[in-house]
C-alpha atoms as a PDB file:
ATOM      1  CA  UNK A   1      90.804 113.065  82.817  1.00  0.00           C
ATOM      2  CA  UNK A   2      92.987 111.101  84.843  1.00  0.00           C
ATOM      3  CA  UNK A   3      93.460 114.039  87.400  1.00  0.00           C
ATOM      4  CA  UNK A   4      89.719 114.212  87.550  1.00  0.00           C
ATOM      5  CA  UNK A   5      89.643 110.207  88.317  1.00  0.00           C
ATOM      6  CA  UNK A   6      92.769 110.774  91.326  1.00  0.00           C
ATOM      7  CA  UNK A   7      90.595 113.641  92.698  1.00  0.00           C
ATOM      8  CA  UNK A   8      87.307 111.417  92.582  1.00  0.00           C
ATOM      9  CA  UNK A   9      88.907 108.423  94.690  1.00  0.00           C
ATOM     10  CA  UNK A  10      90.318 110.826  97.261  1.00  0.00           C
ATOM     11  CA  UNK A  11      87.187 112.240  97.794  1.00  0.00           C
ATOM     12  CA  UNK A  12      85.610 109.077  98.204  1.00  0.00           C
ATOM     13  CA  UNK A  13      88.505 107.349 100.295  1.00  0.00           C
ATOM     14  CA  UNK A  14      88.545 110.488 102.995  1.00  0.00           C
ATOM     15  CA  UNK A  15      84.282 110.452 102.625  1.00  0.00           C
ATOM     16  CA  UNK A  16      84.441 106.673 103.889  1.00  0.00           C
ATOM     17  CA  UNK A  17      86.597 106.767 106.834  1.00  0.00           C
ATOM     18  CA  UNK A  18      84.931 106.872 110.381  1.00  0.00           C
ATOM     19  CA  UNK A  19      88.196 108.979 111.821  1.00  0.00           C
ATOM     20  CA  UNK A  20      87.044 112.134 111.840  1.00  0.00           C
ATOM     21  CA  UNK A  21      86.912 114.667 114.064  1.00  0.00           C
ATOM     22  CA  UNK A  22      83.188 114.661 114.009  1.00  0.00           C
ATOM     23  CA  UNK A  23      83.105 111.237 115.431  1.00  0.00           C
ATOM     24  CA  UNK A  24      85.798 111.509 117.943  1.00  0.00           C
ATOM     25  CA  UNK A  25      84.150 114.191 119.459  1.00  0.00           C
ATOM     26  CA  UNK A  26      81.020 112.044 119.792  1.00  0.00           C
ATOM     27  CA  UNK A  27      83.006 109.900 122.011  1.00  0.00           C
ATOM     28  CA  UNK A  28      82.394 110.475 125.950  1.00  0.00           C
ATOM     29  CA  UNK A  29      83.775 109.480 129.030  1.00  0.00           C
ATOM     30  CA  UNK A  30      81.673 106.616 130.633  1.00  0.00           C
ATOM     31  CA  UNK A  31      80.889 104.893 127.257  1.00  0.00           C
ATOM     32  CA  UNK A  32      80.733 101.428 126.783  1.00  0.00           C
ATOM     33  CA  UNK A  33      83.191  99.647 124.563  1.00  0.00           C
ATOM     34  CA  UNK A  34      79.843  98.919 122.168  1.00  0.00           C
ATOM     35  CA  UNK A  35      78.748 102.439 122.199  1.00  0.00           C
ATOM     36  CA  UNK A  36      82.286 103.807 120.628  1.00  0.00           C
ATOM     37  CA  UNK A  37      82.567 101.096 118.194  1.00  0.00           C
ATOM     38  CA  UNK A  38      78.954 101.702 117.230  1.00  0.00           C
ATOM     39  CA  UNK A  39      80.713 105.136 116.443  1.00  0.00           C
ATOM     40  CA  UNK A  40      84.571 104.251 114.902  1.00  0.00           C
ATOM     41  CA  UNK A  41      83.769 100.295 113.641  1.00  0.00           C
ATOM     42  CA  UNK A  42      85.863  97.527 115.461  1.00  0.00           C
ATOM     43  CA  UNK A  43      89.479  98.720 116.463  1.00  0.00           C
ATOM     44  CA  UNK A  44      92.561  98.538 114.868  1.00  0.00           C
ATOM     45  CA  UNK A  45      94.032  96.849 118.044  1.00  0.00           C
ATOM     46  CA  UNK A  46      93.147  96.523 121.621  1.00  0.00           C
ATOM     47  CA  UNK A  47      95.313  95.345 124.761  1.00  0.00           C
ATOM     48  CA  UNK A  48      93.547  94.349 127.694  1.00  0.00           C
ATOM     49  CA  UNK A  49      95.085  93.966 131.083  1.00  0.00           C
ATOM     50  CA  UNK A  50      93.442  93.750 134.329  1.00  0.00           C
ATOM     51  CA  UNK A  51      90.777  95.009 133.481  1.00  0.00           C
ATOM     52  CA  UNK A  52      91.617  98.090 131.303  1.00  0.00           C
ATOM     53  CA  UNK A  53      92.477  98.523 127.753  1.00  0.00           C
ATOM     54  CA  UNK A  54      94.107 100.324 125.368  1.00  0.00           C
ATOM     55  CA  UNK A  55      92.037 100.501 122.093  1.00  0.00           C
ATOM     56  CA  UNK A  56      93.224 102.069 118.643  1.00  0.00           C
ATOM     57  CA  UNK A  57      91.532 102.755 115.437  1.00  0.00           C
ATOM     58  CA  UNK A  58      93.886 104.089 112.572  1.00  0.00           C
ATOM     59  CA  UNK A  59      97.572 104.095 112.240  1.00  0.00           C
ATOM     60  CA  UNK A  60     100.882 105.466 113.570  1.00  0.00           C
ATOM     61  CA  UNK A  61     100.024 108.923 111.862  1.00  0.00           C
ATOM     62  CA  UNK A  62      96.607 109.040 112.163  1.00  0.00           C
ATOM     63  CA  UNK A  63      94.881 107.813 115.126  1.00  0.00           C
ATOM     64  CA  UNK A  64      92.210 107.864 117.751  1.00  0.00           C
ATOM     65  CA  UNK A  65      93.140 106.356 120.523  1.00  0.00           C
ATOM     66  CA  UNK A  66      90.470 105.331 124.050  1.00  0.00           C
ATOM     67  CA  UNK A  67      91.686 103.777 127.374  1.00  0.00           C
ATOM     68  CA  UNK A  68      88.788 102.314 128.913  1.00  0.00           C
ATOM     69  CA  UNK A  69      88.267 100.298 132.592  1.00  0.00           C
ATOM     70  CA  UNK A  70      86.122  98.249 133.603  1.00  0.00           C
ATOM     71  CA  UNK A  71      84.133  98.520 129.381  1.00  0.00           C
ATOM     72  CA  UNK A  72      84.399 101.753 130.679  1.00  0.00           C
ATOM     73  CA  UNK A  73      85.745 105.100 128.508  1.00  0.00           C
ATOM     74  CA  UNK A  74      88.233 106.972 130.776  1.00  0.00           C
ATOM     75  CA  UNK A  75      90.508 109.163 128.147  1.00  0.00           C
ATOM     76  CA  UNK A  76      90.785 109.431 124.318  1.00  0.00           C
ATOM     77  CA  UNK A  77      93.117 111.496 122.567  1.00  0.00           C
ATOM     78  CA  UNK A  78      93.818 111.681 118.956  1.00  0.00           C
ATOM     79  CA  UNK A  79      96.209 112.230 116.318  1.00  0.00           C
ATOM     80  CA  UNK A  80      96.093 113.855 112.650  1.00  0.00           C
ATOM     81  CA  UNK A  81      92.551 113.466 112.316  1.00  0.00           C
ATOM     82  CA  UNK A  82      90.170 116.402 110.607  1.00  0.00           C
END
């Protein structure tokens, strides 16, 4: 029974989570800022300089990363996402 519980809450857990592969490859270069947190939820952390910024949602193993400038989506690249 208490396998059956474990299995339950990972299922659940990994159902929840908006880093998936499915929803990084909805992002697009020339989205806004809005439009990709519409997708992932608000980031994990963004740094803004100048007019660009470096936004993350996850962690240091599992990541999706978007550089934007000017609100503007210019690169994403992730990491240990399925």
């Amino acid at each position: 029974m208490r396998y059956i519980m474990m299995a339950l809450a990972l299922l659940v857990f990994t159902g929840c989570t908006k880093l998936s592969k499915e929803n990084y490859d909805k992002i697009q270069v020339g989205m806004s800022y809005t439009q990709v947190t519409d997708i992932l939820g608000k980031a994990t952390k963004c740094d803004s300089l100048a007019g660009m910024s470096d936004c993350t949602w996850g962690d240091e193993k599992h990541y999706i990363k978007v550089k934007l400038v000017a609100d503007k989506v210019m690169f994403m690249h992730s990491q240990g996402i399925e």
